[in-house]
Protein backbone atom coordinates (compact mmCIF):
# COMPACT_ATOMS: atom_id res chain seq x y z
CA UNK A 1 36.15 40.18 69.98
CA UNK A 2 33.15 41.69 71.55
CA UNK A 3 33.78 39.23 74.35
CA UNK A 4 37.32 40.67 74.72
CA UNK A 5 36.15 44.10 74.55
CA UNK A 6 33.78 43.01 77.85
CA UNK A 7 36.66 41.90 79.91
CA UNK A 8 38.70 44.87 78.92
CA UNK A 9 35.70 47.10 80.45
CA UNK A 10 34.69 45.57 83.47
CA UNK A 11 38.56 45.74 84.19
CA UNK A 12 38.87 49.44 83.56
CA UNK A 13 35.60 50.17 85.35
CA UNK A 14 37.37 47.63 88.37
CA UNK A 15 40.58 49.70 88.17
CA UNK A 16 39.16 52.66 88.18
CA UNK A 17 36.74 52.00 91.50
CA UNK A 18 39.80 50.60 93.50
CA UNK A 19 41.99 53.59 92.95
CA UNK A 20 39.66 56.12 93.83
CA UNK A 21 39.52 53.33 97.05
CA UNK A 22 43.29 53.40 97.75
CA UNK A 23 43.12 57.52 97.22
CA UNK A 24 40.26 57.54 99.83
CA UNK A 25 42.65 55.26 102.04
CA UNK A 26 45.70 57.38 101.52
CA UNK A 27 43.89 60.72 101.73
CA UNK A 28 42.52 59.08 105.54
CA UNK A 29 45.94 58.06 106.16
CA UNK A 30 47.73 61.26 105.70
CA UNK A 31 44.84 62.88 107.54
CA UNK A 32 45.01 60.49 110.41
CA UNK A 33 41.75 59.11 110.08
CA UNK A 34 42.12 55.65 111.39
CA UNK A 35 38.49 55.14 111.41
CA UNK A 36 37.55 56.17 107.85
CA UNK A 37 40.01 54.14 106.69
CA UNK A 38 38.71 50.88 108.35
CA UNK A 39 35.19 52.06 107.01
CA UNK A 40 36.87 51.49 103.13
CA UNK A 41 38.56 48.64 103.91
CA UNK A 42 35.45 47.19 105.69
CA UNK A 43 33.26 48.25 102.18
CA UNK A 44 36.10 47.13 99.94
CA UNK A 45 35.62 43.57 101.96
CA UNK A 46 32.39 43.55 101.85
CA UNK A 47 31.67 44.00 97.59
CA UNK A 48 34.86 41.47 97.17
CA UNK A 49 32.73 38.99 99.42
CA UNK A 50 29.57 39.35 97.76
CA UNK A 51 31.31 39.18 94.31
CA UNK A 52 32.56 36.00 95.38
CA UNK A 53 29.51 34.31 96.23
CA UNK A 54 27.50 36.08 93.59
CA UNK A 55 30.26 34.13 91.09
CA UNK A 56 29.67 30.82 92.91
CA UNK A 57 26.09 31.16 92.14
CA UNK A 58 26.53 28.71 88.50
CA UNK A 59 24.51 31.68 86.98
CA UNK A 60 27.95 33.27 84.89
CA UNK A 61 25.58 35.35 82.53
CA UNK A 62 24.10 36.60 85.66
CA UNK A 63 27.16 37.30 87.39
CA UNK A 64 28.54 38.86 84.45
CA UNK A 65 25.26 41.46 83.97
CA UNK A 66 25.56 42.66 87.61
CA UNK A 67 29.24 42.65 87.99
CA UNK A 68 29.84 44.93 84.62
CA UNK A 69 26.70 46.70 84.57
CA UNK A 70 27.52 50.12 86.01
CA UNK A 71 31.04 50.03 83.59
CA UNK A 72 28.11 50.97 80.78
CA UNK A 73 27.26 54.25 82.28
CA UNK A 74 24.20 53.70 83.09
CA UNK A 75 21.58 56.25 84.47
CA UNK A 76 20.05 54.52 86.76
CA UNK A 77 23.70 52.87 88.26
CA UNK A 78 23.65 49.44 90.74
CA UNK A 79 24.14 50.76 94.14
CA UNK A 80 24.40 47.33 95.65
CA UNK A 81 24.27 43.85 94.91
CA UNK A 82 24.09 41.37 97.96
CA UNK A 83 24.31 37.49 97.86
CA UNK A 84 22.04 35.55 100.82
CA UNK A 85 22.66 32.28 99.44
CA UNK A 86 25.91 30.24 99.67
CA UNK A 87 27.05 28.00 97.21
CA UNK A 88 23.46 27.27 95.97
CA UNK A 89 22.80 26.57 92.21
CA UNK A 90 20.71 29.24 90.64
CA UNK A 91 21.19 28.09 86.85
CA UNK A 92 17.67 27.02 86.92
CA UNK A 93 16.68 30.42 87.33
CA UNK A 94 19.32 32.20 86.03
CA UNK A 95 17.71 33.11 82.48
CA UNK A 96 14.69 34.65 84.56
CA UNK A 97 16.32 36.23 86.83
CA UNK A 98 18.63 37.92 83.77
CA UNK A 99 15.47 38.64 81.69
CA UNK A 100 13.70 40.27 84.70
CA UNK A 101 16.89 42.44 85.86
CA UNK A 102 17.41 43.87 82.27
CA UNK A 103 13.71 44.33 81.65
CA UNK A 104 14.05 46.52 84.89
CA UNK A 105 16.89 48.15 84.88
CA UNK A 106 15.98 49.44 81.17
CA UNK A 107 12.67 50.60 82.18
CA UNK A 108 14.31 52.48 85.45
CA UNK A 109 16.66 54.22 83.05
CA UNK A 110 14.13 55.25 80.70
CA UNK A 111 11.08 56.71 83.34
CA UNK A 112 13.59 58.19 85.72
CA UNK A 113 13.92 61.78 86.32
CA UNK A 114 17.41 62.19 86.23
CA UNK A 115 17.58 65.66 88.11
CA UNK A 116 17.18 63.45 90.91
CA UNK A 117 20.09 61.13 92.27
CA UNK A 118 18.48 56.98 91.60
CA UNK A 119 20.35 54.18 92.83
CA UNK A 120 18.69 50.28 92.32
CA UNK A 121 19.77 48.19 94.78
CA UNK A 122 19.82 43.97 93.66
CA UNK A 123 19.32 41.05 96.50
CA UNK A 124 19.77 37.31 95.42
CA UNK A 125 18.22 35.01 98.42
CA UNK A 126 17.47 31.69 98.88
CA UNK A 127 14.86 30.74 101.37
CA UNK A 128 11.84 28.35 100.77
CA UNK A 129 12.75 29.49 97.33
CA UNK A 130 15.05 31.42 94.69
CA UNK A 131 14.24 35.37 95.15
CA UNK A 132 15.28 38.56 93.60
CA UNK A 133 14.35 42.06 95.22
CA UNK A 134 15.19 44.52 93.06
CA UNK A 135 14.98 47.82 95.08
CA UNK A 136 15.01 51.44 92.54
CA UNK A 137 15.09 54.85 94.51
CA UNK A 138 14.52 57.81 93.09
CA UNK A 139 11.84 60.08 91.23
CA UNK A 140 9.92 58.74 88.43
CA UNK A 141 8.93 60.33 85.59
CA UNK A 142 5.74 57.98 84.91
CA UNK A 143 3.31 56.64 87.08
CA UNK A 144 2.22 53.72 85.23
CA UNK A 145 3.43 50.56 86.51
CA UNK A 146 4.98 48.41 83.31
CA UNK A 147 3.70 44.94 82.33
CA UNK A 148 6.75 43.11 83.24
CA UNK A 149 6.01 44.04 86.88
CA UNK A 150 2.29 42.93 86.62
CA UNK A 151 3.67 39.32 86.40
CA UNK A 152 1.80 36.79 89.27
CA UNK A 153 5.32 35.69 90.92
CA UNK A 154 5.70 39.34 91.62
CA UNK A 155 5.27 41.27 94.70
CA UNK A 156 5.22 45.11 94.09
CA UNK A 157 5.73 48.06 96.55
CA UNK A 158 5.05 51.07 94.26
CA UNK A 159 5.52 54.95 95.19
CA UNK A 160 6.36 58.14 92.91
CA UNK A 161 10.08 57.84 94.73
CA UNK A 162 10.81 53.99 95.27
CA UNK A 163 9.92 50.95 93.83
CA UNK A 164 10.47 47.42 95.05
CA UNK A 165 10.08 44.25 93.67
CA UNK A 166 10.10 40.70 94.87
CA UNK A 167 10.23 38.10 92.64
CA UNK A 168 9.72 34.27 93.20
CA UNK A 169 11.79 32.63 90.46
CA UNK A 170 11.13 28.57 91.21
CA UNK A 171 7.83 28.44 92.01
């Protein structure tokens, strides 16, 4: 059931973010803004590509955190989620990767000063290893840096209005 209930929200949050793109396109239309509306097509082709290689990543409980993660509300929403790796296998480090993400993304809704617009932004790459940036903007509440990002396969950029955060997650 609670698996049903999952499907049922990351639909409604999927509906919900492609209307408001067909109202942008029809709004554009009517206005004859040819060039706006190639700029949401364009974006629409862009998330639909990197949802398709973040699914062909063989990390589903990954792919399932990032793809329905902004249909809980969050404060501290995705902004972005891009895929530099084709067809690799990341089930190896998928349970890190997972751990790490949620550790984050719960500490960045917690110490965020939410008069202030945040957006994290994910990367998945795979270059002489498996890496995750994880990329927060915004104003922080806190300046003390939290033990999950004092780890040694972690390299930290750390300011009162961005954080970043590189992870190595095979070495």
């Amino acid at each position: 059931m609670q698996d049903a209930h999952k499907v049922v929200e990351a639909l409604r949050h999927y509906r919900h973010d492609y209307l408001n793109d067909i109202q942008l396109i029809k709004s554009y239309t009517a206005l004859g803004k040819t060039e706006k509306v190639n700029q949401v097509i364009d974006r629409i082709s862009r998330r639909a590509e990197q949802e398709s290689r973040l699914s062909s990543l063989n990390a589903p409980m990954l792919a399932e955190f990032l793809l329905t993660y902004n249909g809980g509300s969050p404060m501290v929403p995705l902004e972005t989620v891009k895929v530099y790796s084709s067809g690799d296998d990341w089930s190896g480090e998928e349970a890190e990767a997972l751990n790490f993400l949620k550790e984050f993304t719960s500490w960045a809704d917690k110490a965020t000063d939410t008069s202030v617009t945040a957006r994290v932004a994910v990367t998945l790459k795979s270059e002489n290893s498996r890496l995750l940036i994880v990329e927060f903007n915004g104003s922080l509440q806190q300046n003390e840096i939290p033990y999950f990002l004092k780890k040694n396969n972690v390299e930290l950029d750390w300011h009162s209005t961005s954080v970043n955060a590189r992870i190595r997650l095979d070495v």
